[in-house]
Protein backbone atom coordinates (compact mmCIF):
# COMPACT_ATOMS: atom_id res chain seq x y z
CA UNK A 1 0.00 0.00 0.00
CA UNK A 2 2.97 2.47 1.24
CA UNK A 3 4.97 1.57 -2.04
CA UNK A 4 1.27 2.57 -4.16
CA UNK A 5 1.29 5.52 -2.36
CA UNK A 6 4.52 6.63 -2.98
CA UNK A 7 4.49 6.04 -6.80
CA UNK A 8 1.81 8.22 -7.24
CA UNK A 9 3.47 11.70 -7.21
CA UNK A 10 5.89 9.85 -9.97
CA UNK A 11 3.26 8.78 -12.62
CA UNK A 12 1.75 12.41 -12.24
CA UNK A 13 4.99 14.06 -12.83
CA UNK A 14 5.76 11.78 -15.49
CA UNK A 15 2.34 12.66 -16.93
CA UNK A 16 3.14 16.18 -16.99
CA UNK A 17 6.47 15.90 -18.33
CA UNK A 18 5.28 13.82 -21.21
CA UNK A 19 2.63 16.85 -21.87
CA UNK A 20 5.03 19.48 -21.46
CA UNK A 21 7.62 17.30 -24.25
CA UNK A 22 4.41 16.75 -26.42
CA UNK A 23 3.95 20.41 -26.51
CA UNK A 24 7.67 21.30 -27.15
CA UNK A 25 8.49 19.16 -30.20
CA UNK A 26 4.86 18.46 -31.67
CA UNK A 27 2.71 21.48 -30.54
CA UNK A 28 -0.57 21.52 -28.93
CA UNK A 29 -2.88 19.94 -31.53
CA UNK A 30 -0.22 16.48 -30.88
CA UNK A 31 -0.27 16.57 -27.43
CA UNK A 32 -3.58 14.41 -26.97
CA UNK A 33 -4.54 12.43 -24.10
CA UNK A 34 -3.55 9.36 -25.76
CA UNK A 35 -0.08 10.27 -26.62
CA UNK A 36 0.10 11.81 -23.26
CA UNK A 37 -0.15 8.48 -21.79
CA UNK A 38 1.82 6.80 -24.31
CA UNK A 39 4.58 8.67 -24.00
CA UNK A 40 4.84 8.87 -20.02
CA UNK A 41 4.21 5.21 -20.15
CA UNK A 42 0.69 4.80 -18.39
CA UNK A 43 -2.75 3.69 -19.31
CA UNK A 44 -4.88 6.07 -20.38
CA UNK A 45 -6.87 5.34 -17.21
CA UNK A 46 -3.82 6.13 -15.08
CA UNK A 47 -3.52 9.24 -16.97
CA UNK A 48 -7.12 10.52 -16.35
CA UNK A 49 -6.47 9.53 -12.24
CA UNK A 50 -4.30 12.42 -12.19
CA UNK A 51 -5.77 14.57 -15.06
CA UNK A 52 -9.80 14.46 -16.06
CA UNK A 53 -8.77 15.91 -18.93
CA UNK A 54 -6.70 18.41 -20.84
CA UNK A 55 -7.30 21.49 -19.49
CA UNK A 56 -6.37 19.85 -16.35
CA UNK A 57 -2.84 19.16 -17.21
CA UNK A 58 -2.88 22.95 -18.80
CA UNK A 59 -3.76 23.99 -15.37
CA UNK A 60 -0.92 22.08 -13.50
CA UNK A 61 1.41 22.94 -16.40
CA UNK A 62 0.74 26.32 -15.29
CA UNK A 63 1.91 26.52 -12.12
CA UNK A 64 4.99 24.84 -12.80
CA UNK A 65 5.59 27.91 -14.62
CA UNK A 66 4.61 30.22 -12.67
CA UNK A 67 6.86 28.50 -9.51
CA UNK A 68 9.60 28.34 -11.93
CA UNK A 69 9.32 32.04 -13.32
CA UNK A 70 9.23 33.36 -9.90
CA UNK A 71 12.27 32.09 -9.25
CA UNK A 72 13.52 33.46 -12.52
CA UNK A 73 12.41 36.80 -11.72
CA UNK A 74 13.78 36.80 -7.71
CA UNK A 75 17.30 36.24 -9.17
CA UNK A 76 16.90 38.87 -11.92
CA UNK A 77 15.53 41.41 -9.30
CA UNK A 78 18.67 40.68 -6.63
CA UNK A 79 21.38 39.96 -9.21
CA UNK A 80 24.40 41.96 -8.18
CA UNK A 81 25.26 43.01 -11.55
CA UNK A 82 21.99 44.31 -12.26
CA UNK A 83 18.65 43.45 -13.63
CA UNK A 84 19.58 44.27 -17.42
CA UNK A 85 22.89 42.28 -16.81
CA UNK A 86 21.54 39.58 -15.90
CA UNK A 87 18.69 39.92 -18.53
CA UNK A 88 20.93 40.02 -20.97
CA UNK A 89 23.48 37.26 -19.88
CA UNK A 90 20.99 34.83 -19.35
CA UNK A 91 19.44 35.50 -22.92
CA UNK A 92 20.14 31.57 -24.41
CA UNK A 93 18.75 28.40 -24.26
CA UNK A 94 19.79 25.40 -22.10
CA UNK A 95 16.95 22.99 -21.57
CA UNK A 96 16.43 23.77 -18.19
CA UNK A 97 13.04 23.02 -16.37
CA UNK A 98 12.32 26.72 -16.95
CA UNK A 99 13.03 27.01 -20.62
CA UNK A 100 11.41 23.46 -21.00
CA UNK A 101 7.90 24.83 -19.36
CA UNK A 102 7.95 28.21 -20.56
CA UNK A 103 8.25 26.79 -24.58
CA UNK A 104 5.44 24.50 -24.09
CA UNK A 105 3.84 27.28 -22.63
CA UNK A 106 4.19 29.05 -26.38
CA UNK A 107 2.73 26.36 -27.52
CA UNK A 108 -0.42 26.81 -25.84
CA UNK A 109 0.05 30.76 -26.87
CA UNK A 110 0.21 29.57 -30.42
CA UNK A 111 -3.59 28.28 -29.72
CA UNK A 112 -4.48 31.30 -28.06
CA UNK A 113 -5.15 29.85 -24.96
CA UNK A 114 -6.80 32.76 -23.04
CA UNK A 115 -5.43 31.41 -19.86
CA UNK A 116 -1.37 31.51 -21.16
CA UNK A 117 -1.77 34.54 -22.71
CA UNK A 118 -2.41 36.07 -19.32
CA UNK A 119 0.27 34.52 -18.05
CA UNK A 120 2.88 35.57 -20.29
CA UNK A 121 1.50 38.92 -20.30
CA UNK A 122 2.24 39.65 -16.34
CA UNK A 123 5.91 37.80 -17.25
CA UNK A 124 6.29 40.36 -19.72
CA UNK A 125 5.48 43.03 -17.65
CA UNK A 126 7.28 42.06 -15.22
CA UNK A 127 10.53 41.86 -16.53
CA UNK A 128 10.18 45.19 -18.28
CA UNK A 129 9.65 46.60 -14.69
CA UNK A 130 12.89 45.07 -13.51
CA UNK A 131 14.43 46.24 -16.39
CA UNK A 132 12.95 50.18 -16.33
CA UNK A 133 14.43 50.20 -12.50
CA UNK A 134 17.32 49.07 -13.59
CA UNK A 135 18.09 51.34 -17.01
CA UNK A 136 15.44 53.44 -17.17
CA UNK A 137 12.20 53.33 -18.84
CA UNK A 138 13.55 54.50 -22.02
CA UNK A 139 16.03 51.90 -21.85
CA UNK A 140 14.21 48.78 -20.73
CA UNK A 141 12.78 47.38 -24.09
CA UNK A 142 15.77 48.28 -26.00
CA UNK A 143 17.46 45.43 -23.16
CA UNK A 144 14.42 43.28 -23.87
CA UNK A 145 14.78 43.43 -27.78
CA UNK A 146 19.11 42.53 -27.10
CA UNK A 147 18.25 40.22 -25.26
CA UNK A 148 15.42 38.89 -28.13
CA UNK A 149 18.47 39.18 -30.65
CA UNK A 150 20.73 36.64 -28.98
CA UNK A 151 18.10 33.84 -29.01
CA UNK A 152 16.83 34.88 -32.66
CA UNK A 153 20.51 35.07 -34.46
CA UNK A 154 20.83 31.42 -34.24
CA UNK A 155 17.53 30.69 -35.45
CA UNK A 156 18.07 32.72 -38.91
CA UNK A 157 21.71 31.43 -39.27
CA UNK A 158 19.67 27.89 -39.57
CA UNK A 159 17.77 29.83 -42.28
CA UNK A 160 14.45 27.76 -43.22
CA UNK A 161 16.02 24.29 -41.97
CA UNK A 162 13.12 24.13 -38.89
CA UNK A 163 10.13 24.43 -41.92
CA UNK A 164 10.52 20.43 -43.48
CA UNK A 165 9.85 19.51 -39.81
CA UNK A 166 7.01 21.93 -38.86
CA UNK A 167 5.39 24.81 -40.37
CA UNK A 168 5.77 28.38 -38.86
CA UNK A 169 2.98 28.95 -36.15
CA UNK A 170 0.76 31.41 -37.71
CA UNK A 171 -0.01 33.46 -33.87
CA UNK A 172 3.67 34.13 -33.84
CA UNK A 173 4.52 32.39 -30.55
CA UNK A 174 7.90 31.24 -30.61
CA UNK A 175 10.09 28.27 -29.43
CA UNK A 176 13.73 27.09 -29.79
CA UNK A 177 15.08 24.23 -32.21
CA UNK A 178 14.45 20.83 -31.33
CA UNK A 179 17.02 19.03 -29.15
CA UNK A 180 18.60 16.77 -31.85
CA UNK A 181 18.83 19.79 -34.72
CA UNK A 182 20.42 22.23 -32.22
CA UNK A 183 23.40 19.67 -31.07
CA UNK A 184 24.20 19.03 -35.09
CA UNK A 185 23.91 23.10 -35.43
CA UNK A 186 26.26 23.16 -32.28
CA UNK A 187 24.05 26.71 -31.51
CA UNK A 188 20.87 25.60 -29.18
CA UNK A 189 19.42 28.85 -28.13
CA UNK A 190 18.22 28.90 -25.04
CA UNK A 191 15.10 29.24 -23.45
CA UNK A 192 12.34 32.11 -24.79
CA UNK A 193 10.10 33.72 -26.59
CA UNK A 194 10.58 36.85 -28.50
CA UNK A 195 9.17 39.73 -30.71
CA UNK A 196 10.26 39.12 -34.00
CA UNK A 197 9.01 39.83 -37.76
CA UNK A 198 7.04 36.87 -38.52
CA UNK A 199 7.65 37.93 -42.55
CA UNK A 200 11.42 37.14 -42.49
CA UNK A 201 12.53 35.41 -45.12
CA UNK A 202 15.59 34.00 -43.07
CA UNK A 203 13.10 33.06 -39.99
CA UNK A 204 13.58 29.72 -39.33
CA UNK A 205 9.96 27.46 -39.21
CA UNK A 206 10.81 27.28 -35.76
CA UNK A 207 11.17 31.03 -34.34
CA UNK A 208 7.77 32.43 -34.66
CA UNK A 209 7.57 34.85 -31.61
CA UNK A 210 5.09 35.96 -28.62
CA UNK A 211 5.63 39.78 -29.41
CA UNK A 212 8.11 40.94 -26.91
CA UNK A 213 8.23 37.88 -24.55
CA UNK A 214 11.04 35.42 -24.08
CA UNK A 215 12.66 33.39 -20.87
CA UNK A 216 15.58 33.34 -20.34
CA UNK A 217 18.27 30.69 -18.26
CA UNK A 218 19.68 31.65 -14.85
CA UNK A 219 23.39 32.23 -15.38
CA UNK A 220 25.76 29.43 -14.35
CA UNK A 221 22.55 27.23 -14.13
């Protein structure tokens, strides 16, 4: 009974981490219930113990990424260097927990889920808060867009590569290269989404952007 118990928290993180992959590397309309379970290696009856349905695992999904940003944004706010410092340093990818969440979160953006939109929204304006104490209102979305260019100048270097594998998101929410094509690129931005012009012809299929929203890595994490 004890050892039941105890796997329990397991299968539902599992769960959720199969969602959030599902999301990452296939996009929302992929990330059904069934494949859900199939990839986090459960019936679909386990699944549905955990998560009634969809919106469910949306919800938990959520406020991993809220807990996750918060901590994001306490480091930014007491970073010795400075809020636009460390904005700016931690501006690339590294498949962290937080760049994981926050890119399936643009997936659900892409969909226009009301609920994510809100989210990102408050991120948004909270790191341009950060950043306007920091440099000055003038100065804090000219910080947000350098940041924006250091995740977005290895996505046009790989040109229209991402498009044979998935079509450019037509709500401009962004996400990095998958996994296997950043490690042949040797570039893997990190973690974000970003303004960007969604006309580019050198935009890769996979850098469609949330205007002016991106997440970025804790340094040395």
């Amino acid at each position: 009974m004890m050892g039941r118990m105890a796997r329990k928290p397991v299968a539902r993180e599992a769960v959720l981490d199969a969602f959030e992959s599902l999301l990452i590397e296939e996009g929302e309309r992929a990330a059904t219930l069934d494949a859900v379970a199939r990839l986090a290696g459960v019936s679909k009856g386990g699944l549905l113990y955990h998560f009634p349905n969809k919106e469910a695992m949306i919800s938990v999904l959520l406020e991993r990424l809220d807990r996750l940003l918060a901590e994001d944004l306490a480091a930014m706010a007491a970073a010795p260097e400075g809020a636009a410092a460390f904005f700016i340093k931690s501006s690339v990818w590294a498949d962290t927990p937080l760049d994981r969440v926050f890119v399936a979160a643009t997936r659900l953006a892409e969909v226009a889920h009301e609920e994510t939109l809100r989210r990102m929204a408050a991120v948004q304006a909270s790191w341009l808060e950060l950043l306007a104490a920091d440099v000055g209102p003038a100065m804090a979305k000219p910080v947000l867009y350098m940041g924006d260019g250091l995740y977005l100048t290895p996505c046009w270097r790989a040109g229209r590569a991402g498009r044979a594998r998935r079509s450019a998101p037509t709500s401009k929410v962004s996400s990095p290269p998958s996994a296997g094509s950043a490690a042949e690129r040797g570039t893997g931005p990190r973690r974000r989404t970003r303004r960007t012009r969604a006309d580019s012809p050198e935009r890769s299929g996979d850098c469609a952007a949330v205007p002016r929203i991106r997440v970025r890595r804790r340094p040395g994490a």
